[in-house]
Each structure stands twice: as structure tokens, then as C-alpha cells.
C-alpha atoms as a PDB file:
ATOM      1  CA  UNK A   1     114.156 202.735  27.229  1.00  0.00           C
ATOM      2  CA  UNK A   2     114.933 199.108  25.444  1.00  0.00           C
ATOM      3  CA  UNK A   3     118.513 197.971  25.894  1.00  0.00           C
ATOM      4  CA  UNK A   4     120.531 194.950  25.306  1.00  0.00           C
ATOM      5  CA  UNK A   5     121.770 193.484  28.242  1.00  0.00           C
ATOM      6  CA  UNK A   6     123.807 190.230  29.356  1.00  0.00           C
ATOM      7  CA  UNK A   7     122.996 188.947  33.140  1.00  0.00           C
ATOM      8  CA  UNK A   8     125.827 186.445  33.118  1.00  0.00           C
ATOM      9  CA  UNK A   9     128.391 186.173  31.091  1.00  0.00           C
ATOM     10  CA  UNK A  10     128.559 183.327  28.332  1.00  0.00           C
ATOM     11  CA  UNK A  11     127.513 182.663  24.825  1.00  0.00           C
ATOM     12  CA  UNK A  12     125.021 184.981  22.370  1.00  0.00           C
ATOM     13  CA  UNK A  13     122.312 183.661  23.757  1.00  0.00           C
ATOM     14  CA  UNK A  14     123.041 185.627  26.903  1.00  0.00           C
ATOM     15  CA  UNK A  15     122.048 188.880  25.058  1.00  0.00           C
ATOM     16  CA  UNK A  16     118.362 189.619  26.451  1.00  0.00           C
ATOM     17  CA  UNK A  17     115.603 192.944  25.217  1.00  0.00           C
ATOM     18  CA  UNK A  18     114.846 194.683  28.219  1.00  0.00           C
ATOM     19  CA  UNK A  19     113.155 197.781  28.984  1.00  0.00           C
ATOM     20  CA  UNK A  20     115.342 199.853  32.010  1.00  0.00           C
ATOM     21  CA  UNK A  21     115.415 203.170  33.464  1.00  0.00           C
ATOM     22  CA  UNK A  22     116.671 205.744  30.881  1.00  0.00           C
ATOM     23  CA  UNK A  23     119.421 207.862  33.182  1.00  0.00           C
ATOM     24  CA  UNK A  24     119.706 211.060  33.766  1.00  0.00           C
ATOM     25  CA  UNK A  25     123.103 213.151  33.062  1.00  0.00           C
ATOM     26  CA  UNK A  26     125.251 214.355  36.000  1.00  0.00           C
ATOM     27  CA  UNK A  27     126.675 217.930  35.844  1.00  0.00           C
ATOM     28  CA  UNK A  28     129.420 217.104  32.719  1.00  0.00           C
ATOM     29  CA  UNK A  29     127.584 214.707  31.159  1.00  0.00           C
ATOM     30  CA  UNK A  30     125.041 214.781  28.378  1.00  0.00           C
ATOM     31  CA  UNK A  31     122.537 212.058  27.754  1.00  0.00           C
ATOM     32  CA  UNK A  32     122.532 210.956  23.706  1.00  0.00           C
ATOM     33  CA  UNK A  33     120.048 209.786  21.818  1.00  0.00           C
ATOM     34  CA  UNK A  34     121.214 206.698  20.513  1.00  0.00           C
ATOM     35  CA  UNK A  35     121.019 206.382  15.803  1.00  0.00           C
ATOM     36  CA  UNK A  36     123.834 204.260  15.295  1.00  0.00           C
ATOM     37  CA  UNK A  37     126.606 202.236  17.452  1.00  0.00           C
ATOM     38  CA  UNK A  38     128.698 199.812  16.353  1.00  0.00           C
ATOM     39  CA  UNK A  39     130.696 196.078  17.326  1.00  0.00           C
ATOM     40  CA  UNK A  40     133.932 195.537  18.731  1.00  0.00           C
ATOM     41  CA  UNK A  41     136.054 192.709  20.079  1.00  0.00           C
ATOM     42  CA  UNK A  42     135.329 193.931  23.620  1.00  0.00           C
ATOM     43  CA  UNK A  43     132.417 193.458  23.451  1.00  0.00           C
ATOM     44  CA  UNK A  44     131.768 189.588  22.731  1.00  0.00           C
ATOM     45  CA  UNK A  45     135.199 189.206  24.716  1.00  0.00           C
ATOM     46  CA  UNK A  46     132.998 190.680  28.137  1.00  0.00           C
ATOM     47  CA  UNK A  47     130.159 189.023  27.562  1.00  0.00           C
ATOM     48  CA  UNK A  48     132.014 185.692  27.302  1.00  0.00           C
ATOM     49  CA  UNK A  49     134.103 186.490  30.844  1.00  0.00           C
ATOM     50  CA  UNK A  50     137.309 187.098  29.340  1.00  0.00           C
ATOM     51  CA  UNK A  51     137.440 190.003  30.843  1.00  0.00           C
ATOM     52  CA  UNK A  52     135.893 189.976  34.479  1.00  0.00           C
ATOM     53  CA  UNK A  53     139.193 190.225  36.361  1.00  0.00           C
ATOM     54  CA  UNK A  54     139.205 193.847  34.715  1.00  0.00           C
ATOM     55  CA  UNK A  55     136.088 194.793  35.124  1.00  0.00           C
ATOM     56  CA  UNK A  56     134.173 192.968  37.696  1.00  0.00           C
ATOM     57  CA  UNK A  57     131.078 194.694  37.494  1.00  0.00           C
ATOM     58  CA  UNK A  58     127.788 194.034  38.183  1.00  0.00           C
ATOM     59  CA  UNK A  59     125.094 192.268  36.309  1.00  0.00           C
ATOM     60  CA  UNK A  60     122.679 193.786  34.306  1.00  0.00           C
ATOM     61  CA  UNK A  61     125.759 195.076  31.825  1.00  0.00           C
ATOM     62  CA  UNK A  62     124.706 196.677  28.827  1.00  0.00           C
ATOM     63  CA  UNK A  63     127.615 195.874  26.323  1.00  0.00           C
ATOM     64  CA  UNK A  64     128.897 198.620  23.571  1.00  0.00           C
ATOM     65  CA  UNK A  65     131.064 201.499  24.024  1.00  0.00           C
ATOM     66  CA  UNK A  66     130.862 203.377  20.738  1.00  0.00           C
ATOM     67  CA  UNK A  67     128.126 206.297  20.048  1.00  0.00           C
ATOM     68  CA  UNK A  68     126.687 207.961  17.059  1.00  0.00           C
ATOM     69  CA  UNK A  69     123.363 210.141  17.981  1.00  0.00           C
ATOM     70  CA  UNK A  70     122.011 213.560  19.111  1.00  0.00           C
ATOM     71  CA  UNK A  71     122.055 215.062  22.188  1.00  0.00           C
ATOM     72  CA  UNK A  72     118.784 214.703  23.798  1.00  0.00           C
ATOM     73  CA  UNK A  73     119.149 216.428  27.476  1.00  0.00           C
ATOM     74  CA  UNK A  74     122.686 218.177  28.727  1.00  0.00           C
ATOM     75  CA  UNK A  75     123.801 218.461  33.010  1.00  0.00           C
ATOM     76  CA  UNK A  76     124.019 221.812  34.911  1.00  0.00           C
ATOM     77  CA  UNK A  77     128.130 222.537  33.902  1.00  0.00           C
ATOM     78  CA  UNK A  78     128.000 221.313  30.476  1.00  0.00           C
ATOM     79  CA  UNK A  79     128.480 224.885  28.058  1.00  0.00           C
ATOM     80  CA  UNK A  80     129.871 223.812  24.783  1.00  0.00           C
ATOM     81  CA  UNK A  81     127.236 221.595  23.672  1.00  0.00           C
ATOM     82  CA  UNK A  82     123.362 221.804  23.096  1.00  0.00           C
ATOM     83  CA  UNK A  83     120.219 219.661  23.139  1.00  0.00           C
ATOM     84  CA  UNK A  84     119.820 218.974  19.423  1.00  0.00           C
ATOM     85  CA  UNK A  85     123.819 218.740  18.651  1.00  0.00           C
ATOM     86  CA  UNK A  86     124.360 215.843  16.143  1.00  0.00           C
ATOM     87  CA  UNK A  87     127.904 214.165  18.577  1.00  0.00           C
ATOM     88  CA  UNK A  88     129.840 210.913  18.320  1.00  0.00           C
ATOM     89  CA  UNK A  89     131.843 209.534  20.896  1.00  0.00           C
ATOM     90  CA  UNK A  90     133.838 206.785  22.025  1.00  0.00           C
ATOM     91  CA  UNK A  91     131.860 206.787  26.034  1.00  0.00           C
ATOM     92  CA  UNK A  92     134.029 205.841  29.067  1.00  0.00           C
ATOM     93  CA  UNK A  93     134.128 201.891  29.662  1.00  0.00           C
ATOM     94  CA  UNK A  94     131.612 201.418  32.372  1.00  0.00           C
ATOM     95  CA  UNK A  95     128.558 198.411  33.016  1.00  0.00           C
ATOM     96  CA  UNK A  96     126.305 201.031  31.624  1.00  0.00           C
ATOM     97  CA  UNK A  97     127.057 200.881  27.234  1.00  0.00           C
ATOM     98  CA  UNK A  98     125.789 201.892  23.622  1.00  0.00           C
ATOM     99  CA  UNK A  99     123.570 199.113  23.204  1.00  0.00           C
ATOM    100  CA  UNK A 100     120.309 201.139  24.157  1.00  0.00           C
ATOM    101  CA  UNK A 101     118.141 203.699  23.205  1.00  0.00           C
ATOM    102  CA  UNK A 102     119.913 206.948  25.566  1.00  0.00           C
ATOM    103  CA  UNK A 103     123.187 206.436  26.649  1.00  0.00           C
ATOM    104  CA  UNK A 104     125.184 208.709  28.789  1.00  0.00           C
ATOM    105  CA  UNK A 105     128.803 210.502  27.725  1.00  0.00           C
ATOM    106  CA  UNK A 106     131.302 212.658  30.000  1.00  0.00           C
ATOM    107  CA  UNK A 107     130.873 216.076  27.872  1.00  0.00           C
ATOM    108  CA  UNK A 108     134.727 216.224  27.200  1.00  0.00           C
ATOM    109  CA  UNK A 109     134.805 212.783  25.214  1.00  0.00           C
ATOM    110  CA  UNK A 110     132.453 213.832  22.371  1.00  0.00           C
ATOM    111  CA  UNK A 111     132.913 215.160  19.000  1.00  0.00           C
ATOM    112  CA  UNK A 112     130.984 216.476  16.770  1.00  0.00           C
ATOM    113  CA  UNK A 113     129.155 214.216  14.136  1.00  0.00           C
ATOM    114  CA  UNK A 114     130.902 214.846  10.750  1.00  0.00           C
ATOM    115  CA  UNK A 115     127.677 215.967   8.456  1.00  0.00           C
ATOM    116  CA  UNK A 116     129.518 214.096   4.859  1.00  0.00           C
ATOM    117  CA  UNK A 117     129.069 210.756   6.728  1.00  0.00           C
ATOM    118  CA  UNK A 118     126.074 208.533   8.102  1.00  0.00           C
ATOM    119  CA  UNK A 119     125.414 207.535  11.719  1.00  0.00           C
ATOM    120  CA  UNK A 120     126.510 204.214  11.093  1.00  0.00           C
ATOM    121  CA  UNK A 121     129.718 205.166   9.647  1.00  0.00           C
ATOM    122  CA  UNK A 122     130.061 208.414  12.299  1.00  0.00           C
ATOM    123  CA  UNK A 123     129.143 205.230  15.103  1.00  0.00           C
ATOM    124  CA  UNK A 124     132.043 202.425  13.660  1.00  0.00           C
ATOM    125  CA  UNK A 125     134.758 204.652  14.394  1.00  0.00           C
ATOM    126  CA  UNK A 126     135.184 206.476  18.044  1.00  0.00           C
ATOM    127  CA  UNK A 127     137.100 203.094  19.572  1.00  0.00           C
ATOM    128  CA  UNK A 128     138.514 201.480  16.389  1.00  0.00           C
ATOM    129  CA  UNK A 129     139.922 204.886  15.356  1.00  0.00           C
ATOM    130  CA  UNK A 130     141.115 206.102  18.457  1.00  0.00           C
ATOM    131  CA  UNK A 131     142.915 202.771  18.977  1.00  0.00           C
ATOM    132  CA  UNK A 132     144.738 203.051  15.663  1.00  0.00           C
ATOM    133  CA  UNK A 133     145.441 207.054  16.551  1.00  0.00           C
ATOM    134  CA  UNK A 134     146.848 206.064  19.476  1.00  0.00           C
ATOM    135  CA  UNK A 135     148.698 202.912  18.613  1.00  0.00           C
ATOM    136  CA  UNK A 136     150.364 204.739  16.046  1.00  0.00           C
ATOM    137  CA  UNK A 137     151.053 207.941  17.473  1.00  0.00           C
ATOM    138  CA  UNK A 138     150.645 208.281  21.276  1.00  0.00           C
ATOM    139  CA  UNK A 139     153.095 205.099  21.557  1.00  0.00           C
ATOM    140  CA  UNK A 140     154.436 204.000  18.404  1.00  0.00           C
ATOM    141  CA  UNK A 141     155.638 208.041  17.454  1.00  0.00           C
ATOM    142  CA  UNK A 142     155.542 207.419  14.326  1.00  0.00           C
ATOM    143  CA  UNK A 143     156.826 210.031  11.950  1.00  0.00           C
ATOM    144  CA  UNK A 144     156.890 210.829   8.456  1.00  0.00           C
ATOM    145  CA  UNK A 145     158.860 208.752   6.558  1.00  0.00           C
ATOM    146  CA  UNK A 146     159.131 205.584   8.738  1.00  0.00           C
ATOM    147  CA  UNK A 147     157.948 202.079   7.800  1.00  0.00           C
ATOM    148  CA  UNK A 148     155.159 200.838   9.555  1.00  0.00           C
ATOM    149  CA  UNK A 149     153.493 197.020   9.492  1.00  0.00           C
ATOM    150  CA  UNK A 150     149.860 197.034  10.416  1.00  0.00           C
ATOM    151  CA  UNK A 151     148.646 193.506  10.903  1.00  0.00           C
ATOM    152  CA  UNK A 152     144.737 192.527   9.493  1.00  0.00           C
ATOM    153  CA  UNK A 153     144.530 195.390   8.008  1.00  0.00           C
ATOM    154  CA  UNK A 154     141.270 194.624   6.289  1.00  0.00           C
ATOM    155  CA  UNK A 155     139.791 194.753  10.400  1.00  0.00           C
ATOM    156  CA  UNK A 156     137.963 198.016  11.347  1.00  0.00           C
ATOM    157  CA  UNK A 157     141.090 199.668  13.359  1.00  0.00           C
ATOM    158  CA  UNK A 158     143.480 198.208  10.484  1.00  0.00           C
ATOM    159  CA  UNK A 159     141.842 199.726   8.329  1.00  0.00           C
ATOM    160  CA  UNK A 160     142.231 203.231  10.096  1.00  0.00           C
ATOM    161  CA  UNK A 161     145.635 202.157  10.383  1.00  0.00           C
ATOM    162  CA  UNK A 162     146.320 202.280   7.423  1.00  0.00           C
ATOM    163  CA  UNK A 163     144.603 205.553   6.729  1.00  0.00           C
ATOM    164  CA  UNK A 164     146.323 207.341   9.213  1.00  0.00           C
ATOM    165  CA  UNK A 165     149.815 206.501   8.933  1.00  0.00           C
ATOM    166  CA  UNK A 166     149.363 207.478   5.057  1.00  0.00           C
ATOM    167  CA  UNK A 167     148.383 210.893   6.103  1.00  0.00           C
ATOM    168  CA  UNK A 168     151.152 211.149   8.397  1.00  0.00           C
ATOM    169  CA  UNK A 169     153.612 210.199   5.503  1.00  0.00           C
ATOM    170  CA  UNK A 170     154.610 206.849   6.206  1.00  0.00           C
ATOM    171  CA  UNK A 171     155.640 203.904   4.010  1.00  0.00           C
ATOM    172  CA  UNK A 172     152.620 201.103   4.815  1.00  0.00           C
ATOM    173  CA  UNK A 173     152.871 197.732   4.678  1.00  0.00           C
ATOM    174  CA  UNK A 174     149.625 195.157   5.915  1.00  0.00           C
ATOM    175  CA  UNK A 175     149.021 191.603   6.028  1.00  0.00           C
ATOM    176  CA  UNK A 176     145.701 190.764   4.061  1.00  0.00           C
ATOM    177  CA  UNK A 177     144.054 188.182   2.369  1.00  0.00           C
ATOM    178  CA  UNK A 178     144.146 188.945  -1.487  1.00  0.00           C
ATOM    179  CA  UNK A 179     140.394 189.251  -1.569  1.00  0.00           C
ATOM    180  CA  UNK A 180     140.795 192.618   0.470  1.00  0.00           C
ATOM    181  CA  UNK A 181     144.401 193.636  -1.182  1.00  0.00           C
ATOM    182  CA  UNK A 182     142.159 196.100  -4.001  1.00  0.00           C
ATOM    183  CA  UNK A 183     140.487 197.953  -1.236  1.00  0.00           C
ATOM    184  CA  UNK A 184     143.340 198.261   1.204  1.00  0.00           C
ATOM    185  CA  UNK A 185     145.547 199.898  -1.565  1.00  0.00           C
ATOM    186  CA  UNK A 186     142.886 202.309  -2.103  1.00  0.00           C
ATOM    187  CA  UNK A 187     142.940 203.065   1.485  1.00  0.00           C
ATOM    188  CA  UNK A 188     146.630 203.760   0.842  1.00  0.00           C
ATOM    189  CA  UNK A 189     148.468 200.410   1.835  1.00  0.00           C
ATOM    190  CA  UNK A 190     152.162 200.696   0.073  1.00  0.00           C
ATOM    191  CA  UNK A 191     152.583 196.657   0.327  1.00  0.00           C
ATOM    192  CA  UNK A 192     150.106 193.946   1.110  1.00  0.00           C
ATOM    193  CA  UNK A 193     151.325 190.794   2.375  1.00  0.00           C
ATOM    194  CA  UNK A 194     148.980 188.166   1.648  1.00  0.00           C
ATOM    195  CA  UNK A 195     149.135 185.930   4.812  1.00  0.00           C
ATOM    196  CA  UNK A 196     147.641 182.892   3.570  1.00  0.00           C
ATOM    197  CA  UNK A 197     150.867 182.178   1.141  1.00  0.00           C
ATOM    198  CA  UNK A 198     152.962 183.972   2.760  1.00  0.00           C
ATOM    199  CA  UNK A 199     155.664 184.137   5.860  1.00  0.00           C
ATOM    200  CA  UNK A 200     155.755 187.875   6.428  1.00  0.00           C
ATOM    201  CA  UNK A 201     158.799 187.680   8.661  1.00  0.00           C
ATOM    202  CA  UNK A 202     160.852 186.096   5.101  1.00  0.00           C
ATOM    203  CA  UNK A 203     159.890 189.184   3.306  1.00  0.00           C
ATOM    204  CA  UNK A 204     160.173 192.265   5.520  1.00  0.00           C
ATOM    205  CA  UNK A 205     163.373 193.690   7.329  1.00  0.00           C
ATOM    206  CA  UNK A 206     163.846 197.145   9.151  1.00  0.00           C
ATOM    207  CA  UNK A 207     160.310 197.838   9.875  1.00  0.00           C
ATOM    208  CA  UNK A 208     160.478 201.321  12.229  1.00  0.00           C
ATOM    209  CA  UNK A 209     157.072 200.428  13.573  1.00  0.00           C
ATOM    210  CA  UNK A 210     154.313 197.545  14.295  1.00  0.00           C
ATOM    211  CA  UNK A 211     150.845 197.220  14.992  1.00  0.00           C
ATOM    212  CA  UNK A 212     150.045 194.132  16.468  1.00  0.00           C
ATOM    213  CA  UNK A 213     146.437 193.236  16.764  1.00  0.00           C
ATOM    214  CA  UNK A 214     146.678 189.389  16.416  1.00  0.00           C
ATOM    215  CA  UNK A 215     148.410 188.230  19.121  1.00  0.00           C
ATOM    216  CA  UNK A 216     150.401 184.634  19.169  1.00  0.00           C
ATOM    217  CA  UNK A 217     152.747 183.567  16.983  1.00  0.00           C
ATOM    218  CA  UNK A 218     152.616 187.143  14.604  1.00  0.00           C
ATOM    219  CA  UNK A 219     153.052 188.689  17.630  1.00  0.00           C
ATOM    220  CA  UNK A 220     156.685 186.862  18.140  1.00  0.00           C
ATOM    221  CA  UNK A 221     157.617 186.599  14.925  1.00  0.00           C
ATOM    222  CA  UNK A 222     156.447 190.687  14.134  1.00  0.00           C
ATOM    223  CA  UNK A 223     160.559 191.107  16.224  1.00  0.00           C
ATOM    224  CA  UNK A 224     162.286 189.833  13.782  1.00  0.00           C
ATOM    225  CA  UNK A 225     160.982 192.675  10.975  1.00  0.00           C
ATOM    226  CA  UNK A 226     162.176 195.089  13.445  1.00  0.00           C
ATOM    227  CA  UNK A 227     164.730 197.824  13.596  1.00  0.00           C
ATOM    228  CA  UNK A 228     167.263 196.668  16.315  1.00  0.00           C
ATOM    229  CA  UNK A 229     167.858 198.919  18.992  1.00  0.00           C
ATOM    230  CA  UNK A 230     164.940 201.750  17.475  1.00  0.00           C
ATOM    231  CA  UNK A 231     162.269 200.027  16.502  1.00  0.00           C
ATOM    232  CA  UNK A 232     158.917 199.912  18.621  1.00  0.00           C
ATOM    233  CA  UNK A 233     155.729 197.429  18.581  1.00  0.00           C
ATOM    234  CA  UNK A 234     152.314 197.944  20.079  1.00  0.00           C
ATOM    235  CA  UNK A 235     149.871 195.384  21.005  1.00  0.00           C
ATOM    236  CA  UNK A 236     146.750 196.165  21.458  1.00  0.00           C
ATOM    237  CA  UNK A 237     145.855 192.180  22.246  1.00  0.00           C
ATOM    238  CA  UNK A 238     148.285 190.839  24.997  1.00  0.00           C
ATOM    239  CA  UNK A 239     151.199 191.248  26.977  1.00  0.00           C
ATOM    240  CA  UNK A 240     154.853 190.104  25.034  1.00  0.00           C
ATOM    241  CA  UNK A 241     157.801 187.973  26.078  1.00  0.00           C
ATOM    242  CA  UNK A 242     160.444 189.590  27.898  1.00  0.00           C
ATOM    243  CA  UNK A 243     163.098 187.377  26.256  1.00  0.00           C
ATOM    244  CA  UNK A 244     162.047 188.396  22.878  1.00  0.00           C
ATOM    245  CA  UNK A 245     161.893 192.385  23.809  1.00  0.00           C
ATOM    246  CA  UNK A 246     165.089 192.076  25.833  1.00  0.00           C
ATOM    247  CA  UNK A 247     166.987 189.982  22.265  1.00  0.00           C
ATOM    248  CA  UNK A 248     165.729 192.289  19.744  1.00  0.00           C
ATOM    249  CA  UNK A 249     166.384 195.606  21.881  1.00  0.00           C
ATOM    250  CA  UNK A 250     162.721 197.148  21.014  1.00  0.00           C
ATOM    251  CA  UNK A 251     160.279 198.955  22.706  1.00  0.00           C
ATOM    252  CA  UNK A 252     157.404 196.754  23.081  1.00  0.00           C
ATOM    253  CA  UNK A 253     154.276 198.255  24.407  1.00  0.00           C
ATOM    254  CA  UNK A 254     150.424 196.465  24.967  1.00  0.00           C
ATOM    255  CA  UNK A 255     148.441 199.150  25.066  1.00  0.00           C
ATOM    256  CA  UNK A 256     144.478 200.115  26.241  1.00  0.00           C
ATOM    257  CA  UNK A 257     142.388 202.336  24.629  1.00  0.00           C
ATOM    258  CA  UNK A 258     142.432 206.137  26.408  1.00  0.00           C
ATOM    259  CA  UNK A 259     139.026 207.883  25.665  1.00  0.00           C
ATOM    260  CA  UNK A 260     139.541 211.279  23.716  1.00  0.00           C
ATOM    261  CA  UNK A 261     137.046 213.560  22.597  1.00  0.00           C
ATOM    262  CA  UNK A 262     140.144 216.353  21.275  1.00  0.00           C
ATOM    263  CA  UNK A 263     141.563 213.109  19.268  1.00  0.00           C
ATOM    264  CA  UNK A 264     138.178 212.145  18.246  1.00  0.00           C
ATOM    265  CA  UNK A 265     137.594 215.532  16.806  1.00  0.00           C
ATOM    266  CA  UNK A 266     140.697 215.572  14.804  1.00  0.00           C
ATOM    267  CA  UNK A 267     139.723 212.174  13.325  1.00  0.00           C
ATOM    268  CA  UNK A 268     135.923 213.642  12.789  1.00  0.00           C
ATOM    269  CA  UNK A 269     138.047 216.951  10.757  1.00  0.00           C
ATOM    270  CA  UNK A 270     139.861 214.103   8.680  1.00  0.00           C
ATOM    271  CA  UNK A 271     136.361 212.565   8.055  1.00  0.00           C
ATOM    272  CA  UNK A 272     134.657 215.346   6.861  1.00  0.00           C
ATOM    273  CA  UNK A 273     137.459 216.803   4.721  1.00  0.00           C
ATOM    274  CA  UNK A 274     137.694 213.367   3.181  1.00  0.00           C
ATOM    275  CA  UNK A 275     141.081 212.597   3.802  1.00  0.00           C
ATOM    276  CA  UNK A 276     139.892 209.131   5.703  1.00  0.00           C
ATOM    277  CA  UNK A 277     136.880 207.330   5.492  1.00  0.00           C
ATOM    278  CA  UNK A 278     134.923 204.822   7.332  1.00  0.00           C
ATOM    279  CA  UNK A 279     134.223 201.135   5.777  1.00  0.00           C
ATOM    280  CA  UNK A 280     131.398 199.296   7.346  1.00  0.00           C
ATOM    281  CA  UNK A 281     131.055 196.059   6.001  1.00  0.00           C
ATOM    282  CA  UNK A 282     127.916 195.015   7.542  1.00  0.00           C
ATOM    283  CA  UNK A 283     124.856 196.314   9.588  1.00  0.00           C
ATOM    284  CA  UNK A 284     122.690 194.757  11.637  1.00  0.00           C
ATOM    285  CA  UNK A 285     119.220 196.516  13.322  1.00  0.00           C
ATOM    286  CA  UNK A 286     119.238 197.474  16.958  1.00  0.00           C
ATOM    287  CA  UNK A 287     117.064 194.460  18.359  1.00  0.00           C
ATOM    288  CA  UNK A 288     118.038 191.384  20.500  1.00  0.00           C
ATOM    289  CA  UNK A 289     118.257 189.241  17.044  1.00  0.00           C
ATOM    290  CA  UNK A 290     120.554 191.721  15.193  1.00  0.00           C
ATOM    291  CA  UNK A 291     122.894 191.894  18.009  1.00  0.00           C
ATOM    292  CA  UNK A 292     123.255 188.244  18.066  1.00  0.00           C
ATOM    293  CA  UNK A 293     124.066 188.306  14.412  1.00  0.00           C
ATOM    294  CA  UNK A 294     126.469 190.894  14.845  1.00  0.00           C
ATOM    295  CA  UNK A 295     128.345 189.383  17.740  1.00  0.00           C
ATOM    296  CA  UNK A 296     128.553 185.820  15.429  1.00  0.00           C
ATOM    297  CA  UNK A 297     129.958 187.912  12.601  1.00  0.00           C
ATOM    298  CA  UNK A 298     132.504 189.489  14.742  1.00  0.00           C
ATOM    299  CA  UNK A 299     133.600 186.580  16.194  1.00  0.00           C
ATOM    300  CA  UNK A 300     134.557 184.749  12.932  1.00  0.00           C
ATOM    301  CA  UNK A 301     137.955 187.181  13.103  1.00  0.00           C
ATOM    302  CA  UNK A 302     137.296 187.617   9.281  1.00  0.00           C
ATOM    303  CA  UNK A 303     134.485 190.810   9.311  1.00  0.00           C
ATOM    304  CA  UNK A 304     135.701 193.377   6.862  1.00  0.00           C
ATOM    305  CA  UNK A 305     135.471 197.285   7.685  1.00  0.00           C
ATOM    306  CA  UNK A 306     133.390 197.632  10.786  1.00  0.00           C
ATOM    307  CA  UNK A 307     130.287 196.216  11.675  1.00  0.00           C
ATOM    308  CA  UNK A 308     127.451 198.983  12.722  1.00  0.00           C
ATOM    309  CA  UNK A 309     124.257 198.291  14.965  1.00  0.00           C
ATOM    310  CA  UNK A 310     121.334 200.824  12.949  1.00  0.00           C
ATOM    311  CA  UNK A 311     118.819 202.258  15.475  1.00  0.00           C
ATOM    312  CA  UNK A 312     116.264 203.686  12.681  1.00  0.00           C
END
């Protein structure tokens, strides 16, 4: 099968075509037939080294871990899915990813492709969605009513954010650029914050939750729009300073994505009964060229929606 793989680590020009072996599934696993996947921070983050203390894994790696496609060939144990079954899934992290033709995914992680939505769309949201599910709701518990901030909300998992805490009956408040303030209120942002004019910490005040995918100084400044004593934030960029936490009396959490396939398909149930919906901003086709395209457009922090890799 062709695949896009990195044997070092460094800039785009590290992502190489290469035909390798397609694999073969072990007992829970079924082997997917790759139509759509899609870009994420990780990714361009690993192939630059960033993240080699984590995983230290051996070269070829074949970057991507989100999966839009049809199940192709299923292991001895797997019963609840079929060769032929249309799946998305958000695949465990290992050196072996999405950017190829077959991929291979742990039979409990997938869900099933919603049929109101296209590959590319089904493919951008497994790891941006389930990081805003569980951001929000596995450790941020929020609840209906509260006040949540989601920072960049115009990024692919702000903009599920967003989505999500409005169906769950939240008041939602997002920093933005005003180009994207239009679309993010039709998403169901309450309040934009425009964070080219504007301080965000001088305008908000006893914010229950927020989601903190920027890192830095709105990171440190996102405590002082806090509820005292109540009020939680989750990072899903780095770690946060104890002085801060220990001043403001929150629960500060950096969090990493947990694979779900019973998540996914409660975010799949949302898709297809239109109650949330997928915004890819740009695609790219699966080849060594689109890739690198896709990686520079990531990279430039200011990509709106998701960015989806087309295999057809």
C-alpha cells in the first residue's frame, strides 16, 4: 500500500511516498480502507521531535491518527462489525497512522460513519471532537447552565467546543478574530471576544469553566476570569504554574486525548441528527505534495475548521 512516512524527524520535507506492507488485523482489530483522514497539531508537532520523549518510537512512522473509510478485512473475535461497514475512528496513537491506504483500528474505538456527512467531514472529527468532549465533560463537568470560555474557537476542536457545550446548555463565550465571529455565532457562540483588540481577562469575570488550547500567556491570564474556589481549566497544550493554581484556588487540569469509540458514537448520533456539524476549511489530496501543504497550513496556527487529507 502507499503511505506517508517521516524517517527522521524535522521539517516537511521529511514527509516521503512509500509503498509498505499493508498489515493484517489481530483478533479485535479490523483493517480500514482508508477515504478520508484529516490534520492535527500532533502531527507536525512529531514529525518535528517535539514529541520523542513521549513516544520514542521507531523510524519509519507513518503520521495521522484520525480515520474515515470502510472496513476492508475484520480479526477472528471481532462480532459487531462487517467487511463493507462504512466506520470512523479516532485509532490508538502508535508509529503505525492514517496517512496510508489501510490502516488498522482496535474494534472497540470505531463508530459508525454518519451517512448525512462526507468522508472528509466524518475523517476531521474523531481526535478534534473527542478532545473537546472530553475537555469539556470528562474533566471540566460542565453542566447546564455554567459559563464556559473556549479559546480559538474558530480551530477544529474550538469549534466542537463550542458546539457541544451549546447542546449541553451552557452560556459560551470564545476568543476569535472578527473575520470568524459570523460563523462561530452560528455554531452557537453566546460572546466572541475578538483577541486582536481586545484583553479578554478586562472583560470577563466568573467564568465556571476554560478551555485552554493556546498555551502561554492566555493560559495565565485565563485564572483571573475564573470562579475562585469552583472554577476548573483544562489544557490540552501544557502543564500550568503551581503558584497560579494554588492563588486562584482552581482545578487546573492538562489533559491527553483518551480514545473512545462509545464517545465517538454519541458525537457520530449528534452528527447525523444535525445537532453539530463538521467545518473543514481546507482539503488537500492524499499524496506526498498535499500532505506537505497541509502540514504548512496547519502550522500557520490560523487554519479555520479542520483541514481533511481526500483519498479519492
Amino acid at each position: 500500500m502507499k503511505a506517508i512516512v517521516i524517517d527522521r524527524y524535522g521539517g516537511k520535507e521529511e514527509l516521503q511516498e512509500r509503498e509498505v506492507p499493508t498489515p493484517a488485523p489481530q483478533a479485535y482489530q479490523v483493517l480500514v480502507k482508508v477515504a478520508a483522514t484529516s490534520i492535527n497539531p500532533i502531527d507536525w508537532k512529531l514529525r518535528e521531535g517535539y514529541l520523542k520523549q513521549m513516544m520514542d518510537w521507531e523510524f519509519p512512522i507513518i503520521l495521522g491518527w484520525d480515520v474515515a473509510g470502510t472496513i476492508s478485512e475484520i480479526g477472528s473475535e471481532v462480532t459487531d462489525w462487517k467487511v463493507g461497514d462504512e466506520v470512523f475512528a479516532r485509532p490508538e496513537t502508535t508509529r503505525f497512522g492514517t496517512y496510508a491506504e489501510f490502516t488498522l483500528v482496535d474494534d472497540h474505538l470505531l463508530a459508525r460513519k454518519p451517512a448525512a456527512i462526507s468522508w472528509e467531514e466524518a475523517a476531521s472529527v474523531p481526535l478534534a471532537g473527542l478532545t473537546a468532549w472530553q475537555a469539556l465533560f470528562t474533566h471540566g463537568e460542565l453542566t447546564k447552565g455554567e459559563k464556559v470560555l473556549i479559546h480559538a474557537g474558530a480551530g477544529g476542536v474550538g469549534m466542537f467546543a463550542i458546539q457541544f457545550a451549546k447542546q449541553a446548555g451552557a452560556y459560551v463565550i470564545t476568543t476569535a478574530s472578527e473575520r470568524n465571529h459570523e460563523l462561530l455565532a452560528s455554531l452557537g457562540a453566546d460572546r466572541m471576544v475578538d483577541y486582536r483588540t481586545t484583553q479578554f481577562e478586562d472583560e470577563l469575570s466568573d467564568v465556571d469553566v476554560v478551555f485552554d488550547t493556546m498555551g502561554g500567556d492566555v493560559q495565565k491570564n485565563s485564572f483571573k476570569v475564573l470562579k475562585q474556589h469552583t472554577g476548573r481549566i483544562i489544557s490540552i497544550v501544557s502543564d500550568f504554574d503551581e503558584e497560579l493554581v494554588r492563588k486562584y484556588d482552581v482545578t487546573a487540569k492538562n489533559i491527553w486525548l483518551d480514545p473512545n469509540g462509545q464517545q465517538l458514537q454519541e458525537i457520530a448520533d449528534m452528527l447525523e441528527q444535525k445537532r453539530v456539524r463538521a467545518v473543514v476549511g481546507a482539503t488537500f489530496p492524499f499524496s506526498r505534495k498535499g500532505l506537505y501543504d497541509a502540514h504548512a497550513l496547519s502550522e500557520t496556527h490560523h487554519a479555520v475548521g479542520k483541514i481533511a487529507i481526500s483519498f479519492s
